[in-house]
C-alpha atoms as a PDB file:
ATOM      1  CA  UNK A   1       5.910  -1.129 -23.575  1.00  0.00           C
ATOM      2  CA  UNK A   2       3.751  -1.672 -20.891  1.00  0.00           C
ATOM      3  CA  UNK A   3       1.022  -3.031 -23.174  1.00  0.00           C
ATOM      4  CA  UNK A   4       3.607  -5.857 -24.563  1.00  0.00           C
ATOM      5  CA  UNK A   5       4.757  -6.720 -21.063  1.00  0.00           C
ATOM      6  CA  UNK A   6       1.083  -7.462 -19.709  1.00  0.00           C
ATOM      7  CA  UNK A   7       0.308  -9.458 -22.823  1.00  0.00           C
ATOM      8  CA  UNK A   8       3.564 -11.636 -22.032  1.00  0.00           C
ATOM      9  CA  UNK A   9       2.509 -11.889 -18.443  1.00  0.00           C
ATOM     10  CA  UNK A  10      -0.927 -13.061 -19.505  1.00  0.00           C
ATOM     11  CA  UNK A  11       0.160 -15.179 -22.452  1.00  0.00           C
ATOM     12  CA  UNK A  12       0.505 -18.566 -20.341  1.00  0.00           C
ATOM     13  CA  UNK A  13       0.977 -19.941 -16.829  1.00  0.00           C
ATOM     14  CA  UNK A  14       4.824 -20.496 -17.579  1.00  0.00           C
ATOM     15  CA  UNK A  15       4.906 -16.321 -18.622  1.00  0.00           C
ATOM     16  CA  UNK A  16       3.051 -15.242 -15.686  1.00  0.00           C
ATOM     17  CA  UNK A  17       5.053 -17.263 -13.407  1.00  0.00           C
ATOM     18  CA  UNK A  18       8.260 -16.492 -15.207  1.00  0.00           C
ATOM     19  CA  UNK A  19       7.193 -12.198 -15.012  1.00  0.00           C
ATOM     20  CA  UNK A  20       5.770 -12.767 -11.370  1.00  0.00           C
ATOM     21  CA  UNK A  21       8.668 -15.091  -9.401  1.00  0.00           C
ATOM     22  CA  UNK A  22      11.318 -12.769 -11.271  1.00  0.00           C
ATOM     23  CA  UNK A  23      10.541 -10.023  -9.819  1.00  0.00           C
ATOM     24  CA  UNK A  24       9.518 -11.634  -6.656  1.00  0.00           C
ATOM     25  CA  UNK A  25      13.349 -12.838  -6.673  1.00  0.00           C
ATOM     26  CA  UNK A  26      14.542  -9.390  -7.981  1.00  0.00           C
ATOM     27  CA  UNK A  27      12.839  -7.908  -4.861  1.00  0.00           C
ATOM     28  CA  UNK A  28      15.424  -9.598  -2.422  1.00  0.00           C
ATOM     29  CA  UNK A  29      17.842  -6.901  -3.888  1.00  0.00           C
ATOM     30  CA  UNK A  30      15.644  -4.000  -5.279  1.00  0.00           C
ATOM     31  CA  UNK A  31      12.692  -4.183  -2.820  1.00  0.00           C
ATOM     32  CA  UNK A  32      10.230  -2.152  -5.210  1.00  0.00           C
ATOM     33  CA  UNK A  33      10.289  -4.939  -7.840  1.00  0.00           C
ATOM     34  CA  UNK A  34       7.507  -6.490  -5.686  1.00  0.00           C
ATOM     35  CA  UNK A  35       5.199  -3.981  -6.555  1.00  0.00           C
ATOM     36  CA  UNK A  36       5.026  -5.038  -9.965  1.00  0.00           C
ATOM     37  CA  UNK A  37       5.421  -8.829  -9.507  1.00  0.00           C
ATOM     38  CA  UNK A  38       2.293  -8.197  -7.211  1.00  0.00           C
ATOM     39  CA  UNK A  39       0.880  -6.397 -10.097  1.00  0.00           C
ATOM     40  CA  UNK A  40       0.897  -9.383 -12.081  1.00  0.00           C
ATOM     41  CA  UNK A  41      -0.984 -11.475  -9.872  1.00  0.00           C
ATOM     42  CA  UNK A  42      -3.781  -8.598  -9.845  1.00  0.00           C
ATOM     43  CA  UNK A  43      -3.757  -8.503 -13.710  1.00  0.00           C
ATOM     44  CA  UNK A  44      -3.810 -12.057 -14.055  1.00  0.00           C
ATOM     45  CA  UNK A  45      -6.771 -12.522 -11.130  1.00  0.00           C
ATOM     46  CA  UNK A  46      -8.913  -9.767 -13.109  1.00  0.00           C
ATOM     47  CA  UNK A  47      -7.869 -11.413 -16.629  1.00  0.00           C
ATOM     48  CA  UNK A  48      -8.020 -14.995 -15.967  1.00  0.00           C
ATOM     49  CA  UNK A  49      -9.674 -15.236 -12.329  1.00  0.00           C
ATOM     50  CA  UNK A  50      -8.657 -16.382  -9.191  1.00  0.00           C
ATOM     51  CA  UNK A  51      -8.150 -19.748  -9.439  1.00  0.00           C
ATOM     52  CA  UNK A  52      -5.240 -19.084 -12.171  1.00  0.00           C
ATOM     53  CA  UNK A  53      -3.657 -16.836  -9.620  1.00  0.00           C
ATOM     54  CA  UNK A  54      -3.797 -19.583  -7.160  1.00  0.00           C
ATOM     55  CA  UNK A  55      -1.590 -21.293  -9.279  1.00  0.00           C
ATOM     56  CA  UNK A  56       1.159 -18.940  -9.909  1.00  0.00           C
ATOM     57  CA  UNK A  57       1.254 -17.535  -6.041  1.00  0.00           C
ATOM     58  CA  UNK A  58       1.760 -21.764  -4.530  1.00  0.00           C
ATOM     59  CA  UNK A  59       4.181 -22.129  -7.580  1.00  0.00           C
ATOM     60  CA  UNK A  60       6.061 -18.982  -6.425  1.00  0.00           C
ATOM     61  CA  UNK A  61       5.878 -19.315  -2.839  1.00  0.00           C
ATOM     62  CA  UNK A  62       7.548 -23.331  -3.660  1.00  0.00           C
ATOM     63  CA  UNK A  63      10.065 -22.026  -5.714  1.00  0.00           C
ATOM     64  CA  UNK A  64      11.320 -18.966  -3.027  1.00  0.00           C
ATOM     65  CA  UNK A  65      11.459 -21.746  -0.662  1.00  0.00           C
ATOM     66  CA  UNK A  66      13.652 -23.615  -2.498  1.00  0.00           C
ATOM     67  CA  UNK A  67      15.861 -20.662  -3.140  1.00  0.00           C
ATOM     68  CA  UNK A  68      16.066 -19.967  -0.041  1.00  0.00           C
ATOM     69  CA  UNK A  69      16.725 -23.524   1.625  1.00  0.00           C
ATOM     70  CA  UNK A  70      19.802 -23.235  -0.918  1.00  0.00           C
ATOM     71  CA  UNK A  71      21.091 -20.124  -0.376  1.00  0.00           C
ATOM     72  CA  UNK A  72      20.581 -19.113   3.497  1.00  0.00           C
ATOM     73  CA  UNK A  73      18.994 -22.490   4.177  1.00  0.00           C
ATOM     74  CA  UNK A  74      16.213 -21.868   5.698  1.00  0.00           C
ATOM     75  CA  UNK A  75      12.991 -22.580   3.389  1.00  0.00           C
ATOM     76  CA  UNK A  76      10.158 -21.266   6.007  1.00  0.00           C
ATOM     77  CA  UNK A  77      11.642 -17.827   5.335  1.00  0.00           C
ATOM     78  CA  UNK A  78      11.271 -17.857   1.861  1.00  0.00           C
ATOM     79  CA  UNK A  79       7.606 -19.218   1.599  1.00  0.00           C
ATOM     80  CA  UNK A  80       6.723 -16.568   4.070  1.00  0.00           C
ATOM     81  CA  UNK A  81       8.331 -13.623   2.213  1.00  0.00           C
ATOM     82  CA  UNK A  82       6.496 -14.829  -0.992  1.00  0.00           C
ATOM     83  CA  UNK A  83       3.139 -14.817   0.704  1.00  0.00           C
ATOM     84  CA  UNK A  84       3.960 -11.747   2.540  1.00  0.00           C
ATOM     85  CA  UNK A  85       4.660  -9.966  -1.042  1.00  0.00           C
ATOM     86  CA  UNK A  86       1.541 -11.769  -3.163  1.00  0.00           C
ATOM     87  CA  UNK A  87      -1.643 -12.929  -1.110  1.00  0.00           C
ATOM     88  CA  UNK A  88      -2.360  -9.226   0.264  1.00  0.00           C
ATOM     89  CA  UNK A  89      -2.722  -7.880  -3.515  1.00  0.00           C
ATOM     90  CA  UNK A  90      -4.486 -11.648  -4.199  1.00  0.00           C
ATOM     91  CA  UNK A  91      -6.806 -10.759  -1.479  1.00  0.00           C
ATOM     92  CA  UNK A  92      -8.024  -7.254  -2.894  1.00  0.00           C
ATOM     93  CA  UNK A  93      -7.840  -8.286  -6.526  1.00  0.00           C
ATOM     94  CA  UNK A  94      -9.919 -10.969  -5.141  1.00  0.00           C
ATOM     95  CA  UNK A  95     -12.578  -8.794  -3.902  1.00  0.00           C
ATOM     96  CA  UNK A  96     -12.174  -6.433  -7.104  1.00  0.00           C
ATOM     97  CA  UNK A  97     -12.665  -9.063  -9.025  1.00  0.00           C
ATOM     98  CA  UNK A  98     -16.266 -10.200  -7.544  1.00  0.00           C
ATOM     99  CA  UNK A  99     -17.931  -6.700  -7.091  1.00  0.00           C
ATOM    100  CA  UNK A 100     -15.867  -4.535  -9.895  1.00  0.00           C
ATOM    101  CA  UNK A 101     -15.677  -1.562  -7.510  1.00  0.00           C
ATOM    102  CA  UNK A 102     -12.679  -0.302  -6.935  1.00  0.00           C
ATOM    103  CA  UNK A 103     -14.053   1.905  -4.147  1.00  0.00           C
ATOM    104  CA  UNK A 104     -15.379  -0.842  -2.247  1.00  0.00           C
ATOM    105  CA  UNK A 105     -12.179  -3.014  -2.622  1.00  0.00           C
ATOM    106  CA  UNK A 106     -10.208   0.124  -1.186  1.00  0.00           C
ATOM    107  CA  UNK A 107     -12.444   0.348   1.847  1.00  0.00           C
ATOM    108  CA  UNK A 108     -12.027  -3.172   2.277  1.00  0.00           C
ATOM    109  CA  UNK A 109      -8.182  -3.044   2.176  1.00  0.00           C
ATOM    110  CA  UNK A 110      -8.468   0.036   4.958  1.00  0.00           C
ATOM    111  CA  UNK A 111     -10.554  -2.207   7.058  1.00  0.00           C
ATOM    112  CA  UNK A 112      -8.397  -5.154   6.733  1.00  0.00           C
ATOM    113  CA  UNK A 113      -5.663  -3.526   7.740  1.00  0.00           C
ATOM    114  CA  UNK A 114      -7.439  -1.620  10.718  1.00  0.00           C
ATOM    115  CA  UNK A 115      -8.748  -5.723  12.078  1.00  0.00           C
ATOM    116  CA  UNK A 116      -5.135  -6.940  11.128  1.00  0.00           C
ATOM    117  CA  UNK A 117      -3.784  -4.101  13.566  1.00  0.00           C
ATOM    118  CA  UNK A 118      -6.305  -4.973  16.682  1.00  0.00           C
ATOM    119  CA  UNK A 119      -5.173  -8.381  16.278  1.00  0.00           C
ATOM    120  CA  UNK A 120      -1.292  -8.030  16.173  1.00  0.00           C
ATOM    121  CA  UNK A 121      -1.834  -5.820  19.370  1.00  0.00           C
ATOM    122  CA  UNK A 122      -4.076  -8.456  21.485  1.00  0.00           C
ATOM    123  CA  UNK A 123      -1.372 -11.155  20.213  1.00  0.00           C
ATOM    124  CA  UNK A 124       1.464  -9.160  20.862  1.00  0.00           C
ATOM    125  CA  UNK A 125       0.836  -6.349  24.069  1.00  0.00           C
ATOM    126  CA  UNK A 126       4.897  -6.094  23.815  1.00  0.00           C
ATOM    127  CA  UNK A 127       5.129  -4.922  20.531  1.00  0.00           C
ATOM    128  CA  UNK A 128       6.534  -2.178  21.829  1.00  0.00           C
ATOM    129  CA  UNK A 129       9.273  -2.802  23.662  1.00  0.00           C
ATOM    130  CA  UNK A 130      10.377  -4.595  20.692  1.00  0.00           C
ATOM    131  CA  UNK A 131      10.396  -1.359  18.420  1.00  0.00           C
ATOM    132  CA  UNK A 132      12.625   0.090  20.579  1.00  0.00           C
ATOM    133  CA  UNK A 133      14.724  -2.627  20.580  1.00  0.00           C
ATOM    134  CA  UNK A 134      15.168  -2.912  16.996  1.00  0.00           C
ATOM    135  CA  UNK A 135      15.142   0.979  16.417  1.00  0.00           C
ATOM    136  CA  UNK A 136      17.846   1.738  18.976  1.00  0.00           C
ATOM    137  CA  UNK A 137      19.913  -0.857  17.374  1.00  0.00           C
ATOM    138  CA  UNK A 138      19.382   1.001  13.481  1.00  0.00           C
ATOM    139  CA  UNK A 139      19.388   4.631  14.796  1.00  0.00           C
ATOM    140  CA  UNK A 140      21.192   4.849  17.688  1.00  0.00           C
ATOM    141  CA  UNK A 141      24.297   5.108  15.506  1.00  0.00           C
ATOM    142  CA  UNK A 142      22.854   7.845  13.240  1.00  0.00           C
ATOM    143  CA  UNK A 143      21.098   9.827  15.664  1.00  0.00           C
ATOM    144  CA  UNK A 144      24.623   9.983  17.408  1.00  0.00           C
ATOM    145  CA  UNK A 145      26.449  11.085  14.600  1.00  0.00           C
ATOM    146  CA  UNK A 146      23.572  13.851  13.668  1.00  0.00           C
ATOM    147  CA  UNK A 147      24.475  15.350  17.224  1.00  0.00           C
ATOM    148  CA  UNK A 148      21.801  13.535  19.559  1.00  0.00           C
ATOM    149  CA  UNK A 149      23.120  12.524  22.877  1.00  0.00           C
ATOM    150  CA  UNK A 150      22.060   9.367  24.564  1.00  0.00           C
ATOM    151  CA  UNK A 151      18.974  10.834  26.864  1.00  0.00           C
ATOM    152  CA  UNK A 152      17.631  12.318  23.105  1.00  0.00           C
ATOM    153  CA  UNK A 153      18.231   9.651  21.004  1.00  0.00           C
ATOM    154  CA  UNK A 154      16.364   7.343  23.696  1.00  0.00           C
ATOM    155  CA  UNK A 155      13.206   9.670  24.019  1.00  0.00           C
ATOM    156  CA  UNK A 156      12.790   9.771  20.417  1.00  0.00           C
ATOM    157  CA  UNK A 157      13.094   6.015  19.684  1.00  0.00           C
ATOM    158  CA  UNK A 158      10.512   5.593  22.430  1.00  0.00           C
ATOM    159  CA  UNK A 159       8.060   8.096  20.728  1.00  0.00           C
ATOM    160  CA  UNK A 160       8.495   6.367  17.516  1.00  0.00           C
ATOM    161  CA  UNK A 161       8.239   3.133  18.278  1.00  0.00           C
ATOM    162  CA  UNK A 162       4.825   3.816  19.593  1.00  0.00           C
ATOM    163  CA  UNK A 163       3.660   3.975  16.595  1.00  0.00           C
ATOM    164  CA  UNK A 164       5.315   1.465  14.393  1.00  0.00           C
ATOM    165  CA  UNK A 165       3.184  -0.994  14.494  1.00  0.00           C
ATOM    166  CA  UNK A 166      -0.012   1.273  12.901  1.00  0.00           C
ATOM    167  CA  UNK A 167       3.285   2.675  10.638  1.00  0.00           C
ATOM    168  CA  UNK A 168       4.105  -1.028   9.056  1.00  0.00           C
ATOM    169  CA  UNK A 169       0.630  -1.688   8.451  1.00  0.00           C
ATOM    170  CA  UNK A 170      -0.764   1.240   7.644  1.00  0.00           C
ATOM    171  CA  UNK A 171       2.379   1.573   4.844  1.00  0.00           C
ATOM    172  CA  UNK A 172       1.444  -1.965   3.566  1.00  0.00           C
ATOM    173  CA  UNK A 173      -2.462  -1.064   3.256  1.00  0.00           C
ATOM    174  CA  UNK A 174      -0.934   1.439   0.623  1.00  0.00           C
ATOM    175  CA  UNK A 175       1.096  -0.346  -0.938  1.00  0.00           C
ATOM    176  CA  UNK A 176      -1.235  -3.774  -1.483  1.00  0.00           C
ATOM    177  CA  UNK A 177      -3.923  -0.740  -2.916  1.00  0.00           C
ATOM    178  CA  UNK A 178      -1.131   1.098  -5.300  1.00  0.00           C
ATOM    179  CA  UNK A 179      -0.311  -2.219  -6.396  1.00  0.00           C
ATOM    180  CA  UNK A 180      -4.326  -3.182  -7.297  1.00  0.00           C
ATOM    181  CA  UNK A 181      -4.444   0.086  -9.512  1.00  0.00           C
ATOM    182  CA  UNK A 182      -1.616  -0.508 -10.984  1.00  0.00           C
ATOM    183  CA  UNK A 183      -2.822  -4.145 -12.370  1.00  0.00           C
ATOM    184  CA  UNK A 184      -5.982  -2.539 -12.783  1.00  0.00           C
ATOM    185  CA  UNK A 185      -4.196  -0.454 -14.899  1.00  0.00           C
ATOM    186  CA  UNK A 186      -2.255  -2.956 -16.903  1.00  0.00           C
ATOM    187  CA  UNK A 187      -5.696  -4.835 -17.338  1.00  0.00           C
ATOM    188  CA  UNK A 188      -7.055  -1.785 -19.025  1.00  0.00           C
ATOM    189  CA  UNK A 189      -3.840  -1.103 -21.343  1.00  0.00           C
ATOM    190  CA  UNK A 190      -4.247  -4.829 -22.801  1.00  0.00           C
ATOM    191  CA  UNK A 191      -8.142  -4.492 -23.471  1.00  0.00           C
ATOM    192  CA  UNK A 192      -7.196  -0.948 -24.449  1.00  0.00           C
ATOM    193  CA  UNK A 193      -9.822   0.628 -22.392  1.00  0.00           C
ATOM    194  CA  UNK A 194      -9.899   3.875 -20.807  1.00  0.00           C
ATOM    195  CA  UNK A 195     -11.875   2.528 -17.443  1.00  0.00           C
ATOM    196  CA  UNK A 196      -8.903   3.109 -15.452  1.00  0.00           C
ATOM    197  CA  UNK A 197      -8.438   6.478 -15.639  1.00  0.00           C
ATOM    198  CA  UNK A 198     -12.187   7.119 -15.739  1.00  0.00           C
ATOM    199  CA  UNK A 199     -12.412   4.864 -12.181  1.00  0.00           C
ATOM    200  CA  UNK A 200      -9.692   6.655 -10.867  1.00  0.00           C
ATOM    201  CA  UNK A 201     -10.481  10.227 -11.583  1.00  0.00           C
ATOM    202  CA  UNK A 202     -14.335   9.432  -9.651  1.00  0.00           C
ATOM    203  CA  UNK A 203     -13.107   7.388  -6.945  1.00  0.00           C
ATOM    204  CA  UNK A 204     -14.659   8.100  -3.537  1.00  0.00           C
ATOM    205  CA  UNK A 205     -14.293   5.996  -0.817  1.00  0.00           C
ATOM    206  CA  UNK A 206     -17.546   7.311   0.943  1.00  0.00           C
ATOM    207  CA  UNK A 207     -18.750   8.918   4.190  1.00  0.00           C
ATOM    208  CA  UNK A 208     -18.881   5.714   6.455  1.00  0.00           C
ATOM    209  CA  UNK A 209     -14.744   5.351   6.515  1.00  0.00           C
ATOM    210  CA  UNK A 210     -14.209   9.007   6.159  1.00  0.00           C
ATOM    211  CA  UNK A 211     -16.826   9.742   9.414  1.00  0.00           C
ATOM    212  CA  UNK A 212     -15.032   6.693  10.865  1.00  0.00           C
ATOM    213  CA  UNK A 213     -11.634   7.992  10.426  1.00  0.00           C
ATOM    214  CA  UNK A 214     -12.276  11.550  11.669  1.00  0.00           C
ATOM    215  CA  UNK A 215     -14.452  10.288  15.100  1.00  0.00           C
ATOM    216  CA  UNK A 216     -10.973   7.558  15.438  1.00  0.00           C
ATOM    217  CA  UNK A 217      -9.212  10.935  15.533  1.00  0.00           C
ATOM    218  CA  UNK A 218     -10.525  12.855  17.571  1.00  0.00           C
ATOM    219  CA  UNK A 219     -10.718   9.914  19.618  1.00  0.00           C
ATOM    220  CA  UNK A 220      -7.066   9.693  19.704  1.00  0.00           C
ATOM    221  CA  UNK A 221      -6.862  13.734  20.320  1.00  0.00           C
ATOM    222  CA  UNK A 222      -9.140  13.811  23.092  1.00  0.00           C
ATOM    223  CA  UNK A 223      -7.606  10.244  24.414  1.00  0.00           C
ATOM    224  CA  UNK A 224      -4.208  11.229  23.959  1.00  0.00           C
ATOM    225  CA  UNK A 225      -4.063   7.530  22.713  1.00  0.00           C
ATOM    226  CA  UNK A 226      -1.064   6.268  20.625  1.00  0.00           C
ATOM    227  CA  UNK A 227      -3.327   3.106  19.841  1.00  0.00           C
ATOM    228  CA  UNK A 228      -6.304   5.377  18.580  1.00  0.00           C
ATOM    229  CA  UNK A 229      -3.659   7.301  16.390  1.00  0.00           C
ATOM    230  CA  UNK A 230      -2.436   4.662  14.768  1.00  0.00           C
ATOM    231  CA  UNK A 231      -5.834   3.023  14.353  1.00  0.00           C
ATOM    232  CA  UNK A 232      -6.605   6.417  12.555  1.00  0.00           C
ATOM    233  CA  UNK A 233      -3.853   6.691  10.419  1.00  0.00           C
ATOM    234  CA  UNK A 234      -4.725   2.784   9.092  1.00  0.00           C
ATOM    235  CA  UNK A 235      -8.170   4.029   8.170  1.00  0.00           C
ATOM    236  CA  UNK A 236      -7.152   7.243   6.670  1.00  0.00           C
ATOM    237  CA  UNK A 237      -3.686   6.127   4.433  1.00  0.00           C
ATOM    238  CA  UNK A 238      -6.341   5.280   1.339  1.00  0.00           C
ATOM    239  CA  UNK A 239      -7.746   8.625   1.426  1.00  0.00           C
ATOM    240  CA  UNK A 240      -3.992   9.630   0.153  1.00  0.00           C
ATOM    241  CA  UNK A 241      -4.982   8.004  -2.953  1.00  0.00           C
ATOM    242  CA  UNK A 242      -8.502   9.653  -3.027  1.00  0.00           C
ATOM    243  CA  UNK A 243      -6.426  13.111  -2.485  1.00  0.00           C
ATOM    244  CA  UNK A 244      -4.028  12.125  -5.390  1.00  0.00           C
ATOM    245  CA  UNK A 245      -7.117  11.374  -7.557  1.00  0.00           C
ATOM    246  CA  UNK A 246      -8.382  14.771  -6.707  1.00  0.00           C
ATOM    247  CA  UNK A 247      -4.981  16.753  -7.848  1.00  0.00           C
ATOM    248  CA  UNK A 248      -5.134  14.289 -10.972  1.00  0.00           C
ATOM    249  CA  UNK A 249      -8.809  15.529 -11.556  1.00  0.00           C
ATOM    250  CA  UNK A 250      -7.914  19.221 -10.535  1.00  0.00           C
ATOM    251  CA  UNK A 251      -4.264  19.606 -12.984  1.00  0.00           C
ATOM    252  CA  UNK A 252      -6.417  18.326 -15.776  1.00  0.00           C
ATOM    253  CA  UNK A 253      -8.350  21.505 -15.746  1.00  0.00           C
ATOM    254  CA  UNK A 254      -5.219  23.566 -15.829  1.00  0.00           C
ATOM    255  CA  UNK A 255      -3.436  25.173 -18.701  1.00  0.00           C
ATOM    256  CA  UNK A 256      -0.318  23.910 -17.468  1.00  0.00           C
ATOM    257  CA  UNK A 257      -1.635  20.816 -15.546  1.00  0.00           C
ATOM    258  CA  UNK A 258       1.241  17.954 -16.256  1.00  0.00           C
ATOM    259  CA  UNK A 259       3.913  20.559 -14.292  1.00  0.00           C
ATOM    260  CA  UNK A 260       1.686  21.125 -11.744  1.00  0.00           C
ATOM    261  CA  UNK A 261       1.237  17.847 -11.061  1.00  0.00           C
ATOM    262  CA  UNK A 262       4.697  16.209 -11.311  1.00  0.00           C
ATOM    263  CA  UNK A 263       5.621  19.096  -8.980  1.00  0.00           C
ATOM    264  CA  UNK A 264       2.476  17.377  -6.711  1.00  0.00           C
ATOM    265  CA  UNK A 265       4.392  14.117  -6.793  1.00  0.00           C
ATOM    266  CA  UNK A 266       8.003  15.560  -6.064  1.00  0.00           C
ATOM    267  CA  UNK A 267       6.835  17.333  -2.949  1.00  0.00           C
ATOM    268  CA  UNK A 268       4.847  13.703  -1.965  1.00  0.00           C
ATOM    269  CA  UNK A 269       8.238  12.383  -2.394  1.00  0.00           C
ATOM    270  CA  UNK A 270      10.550  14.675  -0.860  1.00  0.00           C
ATOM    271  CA  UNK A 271       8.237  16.275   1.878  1.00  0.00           C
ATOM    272  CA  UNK A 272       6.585  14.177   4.052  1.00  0.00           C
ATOM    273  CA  UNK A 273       4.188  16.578   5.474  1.00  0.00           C
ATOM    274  CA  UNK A 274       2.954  16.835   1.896  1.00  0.00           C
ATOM    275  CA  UNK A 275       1.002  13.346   2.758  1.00  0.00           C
ATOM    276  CA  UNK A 276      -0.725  14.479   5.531  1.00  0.00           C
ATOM    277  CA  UNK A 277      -2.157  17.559   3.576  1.00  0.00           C
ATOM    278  CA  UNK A 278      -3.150  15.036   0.712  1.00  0.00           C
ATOM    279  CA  UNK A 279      -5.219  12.760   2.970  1.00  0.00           C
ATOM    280  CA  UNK A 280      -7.080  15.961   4.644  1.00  0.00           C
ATOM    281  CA  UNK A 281      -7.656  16.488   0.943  1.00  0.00           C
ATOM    282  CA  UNK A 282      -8.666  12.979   0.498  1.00  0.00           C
ATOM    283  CA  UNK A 283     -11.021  13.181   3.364  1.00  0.00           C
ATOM    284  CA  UNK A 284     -12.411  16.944   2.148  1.00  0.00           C
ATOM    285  CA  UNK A 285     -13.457  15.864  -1.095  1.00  0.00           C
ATOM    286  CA  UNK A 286     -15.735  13.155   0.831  1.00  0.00           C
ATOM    287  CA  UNK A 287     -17.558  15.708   2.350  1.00  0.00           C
ATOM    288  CA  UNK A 288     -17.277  18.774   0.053  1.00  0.00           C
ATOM    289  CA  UNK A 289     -17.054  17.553  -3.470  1.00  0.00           C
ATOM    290  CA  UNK A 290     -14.168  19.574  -4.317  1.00  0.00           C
ATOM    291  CA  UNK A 291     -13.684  17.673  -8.163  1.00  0.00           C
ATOM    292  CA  UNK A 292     -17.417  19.008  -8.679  1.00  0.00           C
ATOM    293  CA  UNK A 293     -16.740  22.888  -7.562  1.00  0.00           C
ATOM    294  CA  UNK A 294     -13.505  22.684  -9.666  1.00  0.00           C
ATOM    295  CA  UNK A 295     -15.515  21.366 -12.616  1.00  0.00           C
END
């Protein structure tokens, strides 16, 4: 199935663009449908290259504007939401696409999104106050009904919008890389290659951003610095994928592997802590090779 619908996608300009703005437009309602129109654009920019992509993103980001000038009617906000959704995965399928390592393009995509967070906090110091603006207004109401009085519910909006900045970006550095290996892997289902999960299994992201990420840490231990933290956690969200490529590596030793590791995925779904152990695991395997012991 998935073979036939990357073959469609990459059949013609009028396919891809039909496969990438539907989904693009499907997104306004089901906001997950993005990840596979941005999967298109990667599949196409590995297929057919760049320029091709090019193509399909201005033709997309036209036609959302003129959905939206009809609809709401206010065209700027449509452009933007296209661009927002496709020229982040453009970008690393970009870089993919001119060094074929999907290592480096990861590393890239964590240090992209650590310069994209120093800017946004020299442009905007008052991103802050902002947060809690726009979180009291969402969670004030729930936090009231879950038994939090007023002094509560305003100490932990304050906490958390801290961090929301870092949060946002570090959530769309993972997303914009899940979204790379996924056309990655359609591009390897059409040329019926096993690359992907070969790539996959061995990625490693290195000891320069995993020695970076832990001295950013303890940096923001020692500091006590919300800005460090959330620095930190922009440089070490990838390494969740590194840990993920590590269970991947480690159920496919086991006798009973595939249950171990859809249980793996339901706790990363359902537990939230269950990240945070992934990306230590991420970061481990940098420095102790834990795929090779297990082998």
């Amino acid at each position: 199935m998935m073979k036939n619908f990357a073959s469609f996608t990459l059949s013609g300009k009028f396919p891809a663009f039909t496969v990438v703005f539907g989904f693009l437009l499907f997104a306004l309602i089901f906001p997950l449908s993005a990840i596979i129109s941005g999967a298109g654009i990667v599949l196409i920019t590995l297929h057919a290259g760049p320029k091709n992509s090019i193509s399909i993103i201005l033709a997309c980001i036209i036609a959302l504007a003129l959905v939206s000038s009809v609809f709401i009617g206010h065209a700027p906000l449509g452009a933007a939401t296209a661009a927002a959704q496709l020229v982040p995965s453009f970008i690393l399928a970009v870089i993919f696409y001119s060094t074929r390592s999907l290592p480096l393009s990861l590393q890239a995509a964590a240090l992209l999104g650590a310069l994209a967070f120093v800017i946004v906090s020299a442009l905007f110091p008052g991103s802050e106050q902002f947060w809690q603006k726009s979180l009291s207004t969402i969670l004030v109401p729930v936090l009231e009904t879950g038994g939090y009085n007023a002094e509560q519910s305003a100490l932990l909006i304050n906490q958390t919008a801290k961090f929301m900045t870092g949060l946002l970006i570090a959530s769309i550095v993972l997303v914009h890389s899940s979204i790379l290996l996924f056309g990655y892997k359609l591009k390897c289902i059409v040329d019926d290659s096993p690359q992907f999960e070969s790539d996959f299994k061995q990625m490693r992201l290195g000891k320069v951003l995993a020695i970076l990420t832990v001295s950013v840490g303890i940096w923001a231990v020692l500091a006590q610095s919300s800005y460090a933290a959330q620095l930190c956690g922009i440089l070490s969200i990838l390494f969740f994928l590194q840990g993920m490529a590590v269970i991947h590596t480690t159920t496919g030793t086991m006798t009973k592997g595939r249950l171990w590791l859809i249980i793996a995925y339901i706790l990363v779904i359902f537990v939230p802590q269950a990240i945070l152990v992934i990306i230590l695991l991420g970061i481990s395997e940098t420095f102790f090779k834990i795929r090779e012991r297990v082998k």
